[in-house]
C-alpha atoms as a PDB file:
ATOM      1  CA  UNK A   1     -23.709  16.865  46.351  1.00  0.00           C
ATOM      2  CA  UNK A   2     -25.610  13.500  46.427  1.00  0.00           C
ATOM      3  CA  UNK A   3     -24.870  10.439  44.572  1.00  0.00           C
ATOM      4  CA  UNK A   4     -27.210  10.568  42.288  1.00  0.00           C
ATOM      5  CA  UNK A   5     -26.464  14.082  41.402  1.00  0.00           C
ATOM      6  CA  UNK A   6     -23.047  13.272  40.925  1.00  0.00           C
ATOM      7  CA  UNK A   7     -23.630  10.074  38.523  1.00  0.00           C
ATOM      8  CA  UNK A   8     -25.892  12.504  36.370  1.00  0.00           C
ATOM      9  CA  UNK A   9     -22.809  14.656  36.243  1.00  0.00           C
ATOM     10  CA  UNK A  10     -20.574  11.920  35.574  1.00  0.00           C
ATOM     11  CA  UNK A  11     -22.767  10.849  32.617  1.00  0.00           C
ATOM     12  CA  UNK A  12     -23.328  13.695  31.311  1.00  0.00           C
ATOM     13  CA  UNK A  13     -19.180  14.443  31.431  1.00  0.00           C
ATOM     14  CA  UNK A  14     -18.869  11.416  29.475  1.00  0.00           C
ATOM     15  CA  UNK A  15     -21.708  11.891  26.738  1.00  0.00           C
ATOM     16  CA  UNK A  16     -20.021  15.358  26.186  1.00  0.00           C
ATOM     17  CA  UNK A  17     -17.253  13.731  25.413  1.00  0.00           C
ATOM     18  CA  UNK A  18     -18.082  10.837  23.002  1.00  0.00           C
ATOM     19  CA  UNK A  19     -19.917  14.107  21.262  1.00  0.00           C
ATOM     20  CA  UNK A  20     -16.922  16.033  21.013  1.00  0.00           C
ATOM     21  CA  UNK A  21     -15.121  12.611  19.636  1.00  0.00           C
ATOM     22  CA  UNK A  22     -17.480  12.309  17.453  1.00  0.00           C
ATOM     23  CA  UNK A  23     -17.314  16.000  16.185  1.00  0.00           C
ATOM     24  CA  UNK A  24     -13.798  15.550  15.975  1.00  0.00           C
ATOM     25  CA  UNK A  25     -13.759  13.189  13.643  1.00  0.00           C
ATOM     26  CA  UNK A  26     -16.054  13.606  11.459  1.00  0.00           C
ATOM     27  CA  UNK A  27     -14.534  16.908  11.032  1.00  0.00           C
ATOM     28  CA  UNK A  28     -11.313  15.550   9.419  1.00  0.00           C
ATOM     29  CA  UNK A  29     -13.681  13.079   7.382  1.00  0.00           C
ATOM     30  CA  UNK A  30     -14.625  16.184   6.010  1.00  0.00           C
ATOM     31  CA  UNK A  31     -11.055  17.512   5.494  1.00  0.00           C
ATOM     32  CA  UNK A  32      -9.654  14.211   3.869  1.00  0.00           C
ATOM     33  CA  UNK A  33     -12.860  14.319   1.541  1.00  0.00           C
ATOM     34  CA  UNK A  34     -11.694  18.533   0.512  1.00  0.00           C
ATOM     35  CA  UNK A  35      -8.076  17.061   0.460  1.00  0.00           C
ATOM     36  CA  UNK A  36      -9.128  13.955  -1.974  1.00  0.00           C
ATOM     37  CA  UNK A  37     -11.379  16.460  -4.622  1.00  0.00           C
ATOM     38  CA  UNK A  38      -8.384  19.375  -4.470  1.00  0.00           C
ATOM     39  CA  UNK A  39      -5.297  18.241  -3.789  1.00  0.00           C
ATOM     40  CA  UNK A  40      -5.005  14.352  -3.133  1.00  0.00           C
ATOM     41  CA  UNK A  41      -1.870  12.871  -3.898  1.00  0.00           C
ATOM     42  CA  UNK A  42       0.110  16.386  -5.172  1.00  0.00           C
ATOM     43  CA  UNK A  43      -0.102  17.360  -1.552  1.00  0.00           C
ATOM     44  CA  UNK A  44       1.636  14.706   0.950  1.00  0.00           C
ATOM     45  CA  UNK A  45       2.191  17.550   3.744  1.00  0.00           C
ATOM     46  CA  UNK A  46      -2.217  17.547   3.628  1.00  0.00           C
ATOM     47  CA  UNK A  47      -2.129  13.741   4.328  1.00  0.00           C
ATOM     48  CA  UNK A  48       0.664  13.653   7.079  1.00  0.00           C
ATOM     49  CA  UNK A  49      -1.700  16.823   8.435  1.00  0.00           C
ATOM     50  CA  UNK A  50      -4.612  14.648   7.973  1.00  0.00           C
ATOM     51  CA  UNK A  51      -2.675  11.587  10.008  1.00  0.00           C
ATOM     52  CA  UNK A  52      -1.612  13.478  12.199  1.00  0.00           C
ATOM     53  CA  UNK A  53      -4.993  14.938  13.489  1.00  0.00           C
ATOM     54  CA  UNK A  54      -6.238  11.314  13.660  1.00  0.00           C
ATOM     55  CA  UNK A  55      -3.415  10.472  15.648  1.00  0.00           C
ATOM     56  CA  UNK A  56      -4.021  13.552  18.383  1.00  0.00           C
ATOM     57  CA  UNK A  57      -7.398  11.958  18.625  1.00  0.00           C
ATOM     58  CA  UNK A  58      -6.383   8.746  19.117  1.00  0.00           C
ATOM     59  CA  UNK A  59      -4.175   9.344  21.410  1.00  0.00           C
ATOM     60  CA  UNK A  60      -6.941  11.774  23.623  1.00  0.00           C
ATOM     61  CA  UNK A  61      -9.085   8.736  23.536  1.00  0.00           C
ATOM     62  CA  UNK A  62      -6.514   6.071  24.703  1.00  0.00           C
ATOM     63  CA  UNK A  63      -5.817   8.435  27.904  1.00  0.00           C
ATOM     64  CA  UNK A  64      -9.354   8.144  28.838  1.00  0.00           C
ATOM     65  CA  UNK A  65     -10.871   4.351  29.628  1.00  0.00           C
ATOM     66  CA  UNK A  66     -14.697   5.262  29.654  1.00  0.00           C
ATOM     67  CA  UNK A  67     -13.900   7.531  26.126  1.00  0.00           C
ATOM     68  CA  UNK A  68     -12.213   5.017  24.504  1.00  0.00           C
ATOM     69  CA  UNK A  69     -14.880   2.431  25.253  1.00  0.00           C
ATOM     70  CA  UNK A  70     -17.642   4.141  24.096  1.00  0.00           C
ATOM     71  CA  UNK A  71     -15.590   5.743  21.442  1.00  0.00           C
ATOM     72  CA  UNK A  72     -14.811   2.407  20.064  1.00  0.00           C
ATOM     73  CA  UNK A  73     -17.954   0.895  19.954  1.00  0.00           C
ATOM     74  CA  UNK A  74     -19.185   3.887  17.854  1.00  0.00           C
ATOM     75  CA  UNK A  75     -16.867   3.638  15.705  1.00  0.00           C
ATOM     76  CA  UNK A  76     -17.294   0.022  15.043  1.00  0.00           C
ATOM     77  CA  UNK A  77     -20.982   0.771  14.717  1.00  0.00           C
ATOM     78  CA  UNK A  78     -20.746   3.314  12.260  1.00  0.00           C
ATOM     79  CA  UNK A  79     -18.106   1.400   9.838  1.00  0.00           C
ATOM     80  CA  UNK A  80     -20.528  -1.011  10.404  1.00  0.00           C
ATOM     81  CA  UNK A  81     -23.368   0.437   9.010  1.00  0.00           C
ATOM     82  CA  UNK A  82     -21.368   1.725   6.039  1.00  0.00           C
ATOM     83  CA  UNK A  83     -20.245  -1.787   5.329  1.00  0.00           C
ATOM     84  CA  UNK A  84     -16.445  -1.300   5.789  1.00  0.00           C
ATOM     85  CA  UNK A  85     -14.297  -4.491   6.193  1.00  0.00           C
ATOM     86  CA  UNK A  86     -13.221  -4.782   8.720  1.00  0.00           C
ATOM     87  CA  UNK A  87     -10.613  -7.384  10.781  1.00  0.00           C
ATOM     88  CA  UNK A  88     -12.567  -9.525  13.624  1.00  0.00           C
ATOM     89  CA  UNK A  89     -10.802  -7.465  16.618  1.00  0.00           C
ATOM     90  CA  UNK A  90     -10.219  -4.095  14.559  1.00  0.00           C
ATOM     91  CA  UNK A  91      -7.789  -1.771  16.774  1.00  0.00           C
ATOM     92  CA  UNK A  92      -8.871   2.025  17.557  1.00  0.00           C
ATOM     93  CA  UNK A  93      -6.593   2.930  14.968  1.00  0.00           C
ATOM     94  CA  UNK A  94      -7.609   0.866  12.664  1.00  0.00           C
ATOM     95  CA  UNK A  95     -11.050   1.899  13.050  1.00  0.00           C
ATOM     96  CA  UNK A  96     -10.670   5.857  13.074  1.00  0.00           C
ATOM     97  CA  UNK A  97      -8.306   5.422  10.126  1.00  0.00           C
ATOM     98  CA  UNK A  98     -10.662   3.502   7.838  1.00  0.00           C
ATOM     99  CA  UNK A  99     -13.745   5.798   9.317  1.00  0.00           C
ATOM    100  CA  UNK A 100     -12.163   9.061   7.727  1.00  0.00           C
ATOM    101  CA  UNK A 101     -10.453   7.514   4.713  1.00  0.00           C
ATOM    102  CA  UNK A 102     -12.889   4.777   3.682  1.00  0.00           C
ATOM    103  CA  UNK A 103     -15.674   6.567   1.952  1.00  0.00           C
ATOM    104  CA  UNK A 104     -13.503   8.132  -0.310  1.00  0.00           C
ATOM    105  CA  UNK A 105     -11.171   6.794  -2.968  1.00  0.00           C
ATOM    106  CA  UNK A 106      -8.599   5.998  -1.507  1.00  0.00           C
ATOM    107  CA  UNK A 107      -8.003   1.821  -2.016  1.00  0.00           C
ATOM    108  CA  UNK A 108      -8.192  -0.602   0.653  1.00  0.00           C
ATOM    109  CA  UNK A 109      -4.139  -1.321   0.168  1.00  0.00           C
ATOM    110  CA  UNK A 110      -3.364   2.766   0.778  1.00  0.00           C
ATOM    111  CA  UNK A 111      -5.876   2.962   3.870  1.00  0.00           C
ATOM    112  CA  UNK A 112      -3.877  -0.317   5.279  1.00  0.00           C
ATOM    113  CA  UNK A 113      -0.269   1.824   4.827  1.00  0.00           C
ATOM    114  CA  UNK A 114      -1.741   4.215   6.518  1.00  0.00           C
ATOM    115  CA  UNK A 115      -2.651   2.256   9.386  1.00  0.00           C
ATOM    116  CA  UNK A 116       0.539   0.851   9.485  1.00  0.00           C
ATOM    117  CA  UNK A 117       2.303   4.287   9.263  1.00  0.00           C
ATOM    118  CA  UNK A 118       0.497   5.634  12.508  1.00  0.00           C
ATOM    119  CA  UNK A 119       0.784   2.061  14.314  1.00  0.00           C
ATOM    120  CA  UNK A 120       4.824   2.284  13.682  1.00  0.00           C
ATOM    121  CA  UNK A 121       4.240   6.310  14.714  1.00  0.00           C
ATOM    122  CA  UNK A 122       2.579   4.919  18.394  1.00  0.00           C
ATOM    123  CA  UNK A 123       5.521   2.658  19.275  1.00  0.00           C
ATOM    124  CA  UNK A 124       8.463   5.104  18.058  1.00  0.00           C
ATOM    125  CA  UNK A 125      10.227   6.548  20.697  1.00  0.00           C
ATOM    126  CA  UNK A 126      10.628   9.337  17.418  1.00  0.00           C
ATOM    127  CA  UNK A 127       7.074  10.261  18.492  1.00  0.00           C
ATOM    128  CA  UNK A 128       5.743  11.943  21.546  1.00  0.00           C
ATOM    129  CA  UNK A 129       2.894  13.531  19.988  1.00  0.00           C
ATOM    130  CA  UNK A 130       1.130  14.018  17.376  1.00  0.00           C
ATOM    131  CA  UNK A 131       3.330  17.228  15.894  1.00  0.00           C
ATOM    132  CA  UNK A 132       5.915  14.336  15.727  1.00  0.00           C
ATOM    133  CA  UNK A 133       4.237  12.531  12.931  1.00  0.00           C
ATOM    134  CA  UNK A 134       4.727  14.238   9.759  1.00  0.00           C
ATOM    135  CA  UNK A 135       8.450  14.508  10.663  1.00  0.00           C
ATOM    136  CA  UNK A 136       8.089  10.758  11.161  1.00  0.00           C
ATOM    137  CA  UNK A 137       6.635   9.784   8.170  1.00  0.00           C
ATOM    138  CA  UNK A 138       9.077  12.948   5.959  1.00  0.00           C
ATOM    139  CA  UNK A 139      12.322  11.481   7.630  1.00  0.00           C
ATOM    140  CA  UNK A 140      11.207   7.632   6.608  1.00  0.00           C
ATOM    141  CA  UNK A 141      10.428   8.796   2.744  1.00  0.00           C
ATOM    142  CA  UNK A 142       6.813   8.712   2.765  1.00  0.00           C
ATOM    143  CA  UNK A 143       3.964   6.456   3.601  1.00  0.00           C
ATOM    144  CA  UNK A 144       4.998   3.714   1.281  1.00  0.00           C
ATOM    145  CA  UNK A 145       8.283   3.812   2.260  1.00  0.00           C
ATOM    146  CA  UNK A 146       7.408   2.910   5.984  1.00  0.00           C
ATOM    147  CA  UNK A 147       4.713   0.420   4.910  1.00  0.00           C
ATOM    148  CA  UNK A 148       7.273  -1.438   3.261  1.00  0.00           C
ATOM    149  CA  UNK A 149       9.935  -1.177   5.944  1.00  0.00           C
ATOM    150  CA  UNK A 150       6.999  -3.084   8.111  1.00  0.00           C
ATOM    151  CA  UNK A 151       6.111  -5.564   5.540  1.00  0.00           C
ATOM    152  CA  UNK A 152       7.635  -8.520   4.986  1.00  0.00           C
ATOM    153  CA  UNK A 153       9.999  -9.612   1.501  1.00  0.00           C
ATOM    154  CA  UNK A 154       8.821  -6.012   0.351  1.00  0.00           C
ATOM    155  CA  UNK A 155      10.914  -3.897  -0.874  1.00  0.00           C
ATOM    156  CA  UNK A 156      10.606  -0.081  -0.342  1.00  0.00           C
ATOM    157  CA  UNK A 157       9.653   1.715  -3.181  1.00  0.00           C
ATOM    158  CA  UNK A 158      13.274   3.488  -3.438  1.00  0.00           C
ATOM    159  CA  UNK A 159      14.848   0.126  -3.520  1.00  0.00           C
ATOM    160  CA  UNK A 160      12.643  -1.107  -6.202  1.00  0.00           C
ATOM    161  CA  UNK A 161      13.287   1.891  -8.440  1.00  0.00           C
ATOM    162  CA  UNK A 162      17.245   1.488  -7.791  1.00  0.00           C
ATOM    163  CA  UNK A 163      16.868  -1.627  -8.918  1.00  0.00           C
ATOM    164  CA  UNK A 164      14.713  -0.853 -11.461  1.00  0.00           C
ATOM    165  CA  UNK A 165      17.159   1.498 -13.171  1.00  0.00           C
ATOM    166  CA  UNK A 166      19.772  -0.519 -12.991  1.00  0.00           C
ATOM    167  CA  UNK A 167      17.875  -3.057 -14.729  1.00  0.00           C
ATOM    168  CA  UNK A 168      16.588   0.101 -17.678  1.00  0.00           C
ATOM    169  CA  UNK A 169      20.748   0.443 -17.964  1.00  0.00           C
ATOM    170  CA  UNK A 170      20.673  -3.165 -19.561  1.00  0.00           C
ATOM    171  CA  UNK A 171      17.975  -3.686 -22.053  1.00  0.00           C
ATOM    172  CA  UNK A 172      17.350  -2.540 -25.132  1.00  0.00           C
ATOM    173  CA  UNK A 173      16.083   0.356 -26.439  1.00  0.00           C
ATOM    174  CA  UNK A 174      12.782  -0.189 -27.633  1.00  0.00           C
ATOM    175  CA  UNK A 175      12.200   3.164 -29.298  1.00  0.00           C
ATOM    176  CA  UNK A 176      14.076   6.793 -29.981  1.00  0.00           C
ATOM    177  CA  UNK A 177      11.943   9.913 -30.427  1.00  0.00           C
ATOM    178  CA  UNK A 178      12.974  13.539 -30.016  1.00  0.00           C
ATOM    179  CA  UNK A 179      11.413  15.596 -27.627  1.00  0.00           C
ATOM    180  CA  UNK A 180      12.080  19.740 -27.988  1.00  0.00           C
ATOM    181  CA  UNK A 181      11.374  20.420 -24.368  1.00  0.00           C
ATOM    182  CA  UNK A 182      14.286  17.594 -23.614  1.00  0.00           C
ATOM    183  CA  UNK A 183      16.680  18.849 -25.792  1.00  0.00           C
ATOM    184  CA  UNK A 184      16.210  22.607 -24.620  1.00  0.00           C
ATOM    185  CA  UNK A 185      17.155  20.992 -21.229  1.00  0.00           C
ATOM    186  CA  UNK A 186      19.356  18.763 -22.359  1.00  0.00           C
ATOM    187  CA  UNK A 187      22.669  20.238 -20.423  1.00  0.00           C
ATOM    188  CA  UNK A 188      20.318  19.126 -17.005  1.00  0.00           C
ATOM    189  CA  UNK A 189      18.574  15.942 -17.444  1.00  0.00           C
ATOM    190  CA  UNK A 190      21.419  14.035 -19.389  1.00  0.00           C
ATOM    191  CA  UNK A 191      21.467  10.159 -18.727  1.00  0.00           C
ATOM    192  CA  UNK A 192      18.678  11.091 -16.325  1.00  0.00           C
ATOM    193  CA  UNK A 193      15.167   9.198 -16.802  1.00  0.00           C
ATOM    194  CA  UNK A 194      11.910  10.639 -17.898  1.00  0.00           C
ATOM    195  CA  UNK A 195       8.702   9.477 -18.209  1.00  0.00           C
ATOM    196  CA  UNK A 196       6.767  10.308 -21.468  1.00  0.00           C
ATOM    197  CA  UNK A 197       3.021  10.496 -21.211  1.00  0.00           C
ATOM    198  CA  UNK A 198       1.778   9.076 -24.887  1.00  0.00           C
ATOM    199  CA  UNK A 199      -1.539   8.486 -26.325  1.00  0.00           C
ATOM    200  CA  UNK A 200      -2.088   5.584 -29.033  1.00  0.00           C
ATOM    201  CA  UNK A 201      -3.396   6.236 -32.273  1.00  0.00           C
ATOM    202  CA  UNK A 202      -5.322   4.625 -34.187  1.00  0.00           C
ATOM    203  CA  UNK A 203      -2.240   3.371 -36.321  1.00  0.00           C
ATOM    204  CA  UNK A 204      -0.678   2.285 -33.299  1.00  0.00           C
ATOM    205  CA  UNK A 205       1.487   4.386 -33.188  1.00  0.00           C
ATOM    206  CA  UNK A 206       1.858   6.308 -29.533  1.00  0.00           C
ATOM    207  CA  UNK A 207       1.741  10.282 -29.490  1.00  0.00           C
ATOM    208  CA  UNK A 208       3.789  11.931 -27.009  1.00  0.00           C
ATOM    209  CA  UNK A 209       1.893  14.641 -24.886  1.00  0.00           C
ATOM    210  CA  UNK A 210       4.055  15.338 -22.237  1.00  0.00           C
ATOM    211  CA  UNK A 211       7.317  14.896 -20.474  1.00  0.00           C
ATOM    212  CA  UNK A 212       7.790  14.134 -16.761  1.00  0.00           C
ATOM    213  CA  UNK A 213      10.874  15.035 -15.524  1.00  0.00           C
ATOM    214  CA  UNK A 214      12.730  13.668 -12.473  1.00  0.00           C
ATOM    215  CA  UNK A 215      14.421  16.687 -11.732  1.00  0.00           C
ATOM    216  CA  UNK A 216      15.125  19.837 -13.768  1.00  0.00           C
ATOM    217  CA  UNK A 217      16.818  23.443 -12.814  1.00  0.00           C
ATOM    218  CA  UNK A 218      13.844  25.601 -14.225  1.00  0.00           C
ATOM    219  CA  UNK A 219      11.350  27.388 -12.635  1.00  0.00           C
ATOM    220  CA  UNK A 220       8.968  27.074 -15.286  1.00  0.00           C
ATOM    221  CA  UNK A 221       8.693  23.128 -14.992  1.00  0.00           C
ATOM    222  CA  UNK A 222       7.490  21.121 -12.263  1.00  0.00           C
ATOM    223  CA  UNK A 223       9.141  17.860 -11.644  1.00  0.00           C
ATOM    224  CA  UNK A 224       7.470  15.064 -11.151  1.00  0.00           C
ATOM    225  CA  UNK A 225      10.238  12.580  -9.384  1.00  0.00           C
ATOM    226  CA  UNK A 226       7.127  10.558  -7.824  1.00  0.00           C
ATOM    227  CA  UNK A 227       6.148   9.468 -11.723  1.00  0.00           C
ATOM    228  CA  UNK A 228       9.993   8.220 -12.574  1.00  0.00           C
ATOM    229  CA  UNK A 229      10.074   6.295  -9.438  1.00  0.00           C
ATOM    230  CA  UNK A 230       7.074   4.552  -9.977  1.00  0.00           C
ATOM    231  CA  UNK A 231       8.227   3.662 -13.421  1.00  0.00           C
ATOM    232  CA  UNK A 232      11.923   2.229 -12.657  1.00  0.00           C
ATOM    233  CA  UNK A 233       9.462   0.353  -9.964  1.00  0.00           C
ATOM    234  CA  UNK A 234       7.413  -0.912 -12.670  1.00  0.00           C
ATOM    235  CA  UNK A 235      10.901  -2.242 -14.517  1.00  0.00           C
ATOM    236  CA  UNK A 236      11.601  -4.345 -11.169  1.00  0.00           C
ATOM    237  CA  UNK A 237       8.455  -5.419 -10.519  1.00  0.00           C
ATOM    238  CA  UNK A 238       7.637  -6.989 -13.700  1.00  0.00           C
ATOM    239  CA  UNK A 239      11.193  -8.654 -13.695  1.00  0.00           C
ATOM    240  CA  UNK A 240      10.538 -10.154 -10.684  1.00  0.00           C
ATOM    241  CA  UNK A 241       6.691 -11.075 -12.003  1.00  0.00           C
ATOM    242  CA  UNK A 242       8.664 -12.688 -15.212  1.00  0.00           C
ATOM    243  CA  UNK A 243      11.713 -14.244 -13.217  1.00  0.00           C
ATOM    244  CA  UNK A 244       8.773 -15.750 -10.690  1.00  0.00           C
ATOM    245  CA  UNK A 245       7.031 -17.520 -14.070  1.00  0.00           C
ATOM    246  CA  UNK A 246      10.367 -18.770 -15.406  1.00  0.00           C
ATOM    247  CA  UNK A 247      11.390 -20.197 -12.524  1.00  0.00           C
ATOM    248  CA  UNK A 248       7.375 -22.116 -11.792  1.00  0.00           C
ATOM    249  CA  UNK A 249       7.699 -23.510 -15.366  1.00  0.00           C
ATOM    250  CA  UNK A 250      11.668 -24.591 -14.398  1.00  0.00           C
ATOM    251  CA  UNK A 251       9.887 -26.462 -11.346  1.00  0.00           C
ATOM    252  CA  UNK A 252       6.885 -27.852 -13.341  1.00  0.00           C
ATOM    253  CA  UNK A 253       9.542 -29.714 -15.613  1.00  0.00           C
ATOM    254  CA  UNK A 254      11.905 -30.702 -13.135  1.00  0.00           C
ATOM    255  CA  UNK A 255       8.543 -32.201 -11.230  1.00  0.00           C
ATOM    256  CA  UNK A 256       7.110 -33.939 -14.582  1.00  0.00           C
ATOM    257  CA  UNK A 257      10.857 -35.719 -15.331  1.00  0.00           C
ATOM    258  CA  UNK A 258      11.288 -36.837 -11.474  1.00  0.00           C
ATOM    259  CA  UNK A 259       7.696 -38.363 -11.953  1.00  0.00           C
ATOM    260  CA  UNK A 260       8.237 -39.516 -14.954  1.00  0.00           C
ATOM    261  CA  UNK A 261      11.634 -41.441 -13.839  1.00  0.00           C
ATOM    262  CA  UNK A 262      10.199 -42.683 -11.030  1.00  0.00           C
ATOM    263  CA  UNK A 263       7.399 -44.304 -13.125  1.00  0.00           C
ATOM    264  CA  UNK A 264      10.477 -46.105 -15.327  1.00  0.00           C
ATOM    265  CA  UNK A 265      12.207 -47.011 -12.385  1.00  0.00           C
ATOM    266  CA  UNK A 266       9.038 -48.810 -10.435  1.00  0.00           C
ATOM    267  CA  UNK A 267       9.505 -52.459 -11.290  1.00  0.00           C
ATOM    268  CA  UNK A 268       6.610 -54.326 -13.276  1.00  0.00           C
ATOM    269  CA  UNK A 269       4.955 -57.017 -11.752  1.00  0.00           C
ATOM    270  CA  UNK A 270       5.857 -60.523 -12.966  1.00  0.00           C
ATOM    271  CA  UNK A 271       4.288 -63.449 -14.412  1.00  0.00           C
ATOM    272  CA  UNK A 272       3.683 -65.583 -11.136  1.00  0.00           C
ATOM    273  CA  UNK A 273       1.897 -62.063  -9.398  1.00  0.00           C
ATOM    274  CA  UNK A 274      -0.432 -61.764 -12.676  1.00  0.00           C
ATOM    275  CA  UNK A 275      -1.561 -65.469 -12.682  1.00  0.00           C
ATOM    276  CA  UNK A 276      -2.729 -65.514  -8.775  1.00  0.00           C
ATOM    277  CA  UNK A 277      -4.610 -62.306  -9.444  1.00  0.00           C
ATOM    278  CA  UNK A 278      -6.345 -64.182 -11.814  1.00  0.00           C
ATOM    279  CA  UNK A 279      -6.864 -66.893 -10.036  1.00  0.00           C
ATOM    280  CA  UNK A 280      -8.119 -65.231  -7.518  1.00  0.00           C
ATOM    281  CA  UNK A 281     -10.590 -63.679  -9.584  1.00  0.00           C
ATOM    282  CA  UNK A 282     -12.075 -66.870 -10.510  1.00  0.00           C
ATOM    283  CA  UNK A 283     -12.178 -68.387  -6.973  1.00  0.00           C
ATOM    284  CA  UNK A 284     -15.265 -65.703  -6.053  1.00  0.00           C
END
């Protein structure tokens, strides 16, 4: 075989290959877009598939220099064109990740977690493969639990929801209304939390269409555990928002006295300094 046979063969090895890349993943493009118009967010076991698959990929491509070059640059071109923001030196993951998840709905923040989540996958020793990573993500609580783990003063959402109720366990109670489906369950969900999903009137007053419950011994009722975290969440979060705004105004005061006595403290000129500036005024 000559050499110029064997380059021909060489490129055409490679071109085969950025195609199949390319067919690859644009095929779980299409898979997050069926995921994101059926299931979405009821089905985490579809996303960790979905992650998973990118994953495998990225992991074929970083075994191969010449198909992770060319793979890359693609990539970069084609999130590119479609205007996605990108970082200045955007990583492979980075790039297939936002690729399949960017032209749907998922937000900017979500697409980042899952980078993340696949970035702390790569340098587990948890992970060998890509089978590995919806046992990884399952055995850390979820996407946003590992995001959080990662990020810096953030608390996981599981912390902020323990927190959260044990902040509900001290204030008030704002408002009492009785709920049949509840009380028919009362003997289960006693001094447990639900979340009721109310519409306002026009009176103002707020009509209560459903019940969420965190966890329930009934066939006939799905729970909805992912709704009362995000709630006793909510609790922490905006005490922290409201602790944060107490304490700026604390340090806006404190600044305005310490200016304030250092302004009464200054001593004022005398006399003898006023008459030379005048002086000196009229010399020019």
């Amino acid at each position: 075989m000559t050499d110029t046979t064997t380059n021909k063969t060489d490129t055409n090895v490679a071109a085969d290959a950025l195609a199949d890349f390319q067919k690859r993943v644009n095929t779980i493009a299409e898979d997050r877009a069926v995921w994101q118009q059926t299931l979405f967010t009821d089905s985490n076991e579809e996303l960790y598939r979905l992650l998973s698959e990118i994953y495998e990929l990225y992991e074929h491509t970083r075994n191969n220099d010449a198909l992770a070059e060319k793979s890359l640059d693609w990539l970069y071109a084609e999130c590119s064109k479609k205007q996605i923001k990108l970082t200045k030196k955007p990583t492979h993951l980075q790039l297939l990740v936002k690729y399949v998840f960017a032209d749907g709905s998922v937000d900017s923040r979500r697409i980042s977690s899952y980078v993340r989540v696949l970035t702390a996958a790569a340098l587990s020793y948890d992970v060998t493969n890509a089978s590995h990573v919806p046992e990884f993500i399952r055995s850390r609580g979820g996407v946003e639990e590992v995001r959080a783990a990662l990020a810096k003063n953030t608390l996981p959402p599981r912390v902020r929801a323990e927190r959260g109720r044990e902040l509900a366990e001290q204030y008030p109670t704002v408002a009492t209304v009785d709920v049949e489906s509840v009380k028919h369950n009362l003997s289960a969900v006693q001094n447990d939390y639900v979340v009721l999903l109310g519409r306002v009137n026009t009176q103002g007053s707020v009509e209560v269409k459903h019940v969420c419950f965190n966890s329930i011994d009934s066939k006939k009722v799905l729970t909805c555990a992912t709704a009362i975290k995000a709630a006793l969440s909510n609790i922490y979060s905006n005490h922290q928002k409201q602790q944060k705004a107490i304490q700026s105004q604390l340090d806006g005061e404190r600044e305005s006295k310490s200016a304030t006595a250092d302004i009464a403290n200054t001593p004022a000129a005398n006399d003898s300094d006023m008459h030379i500036d005048v002086d000196l005024e009229g010399s020019k």
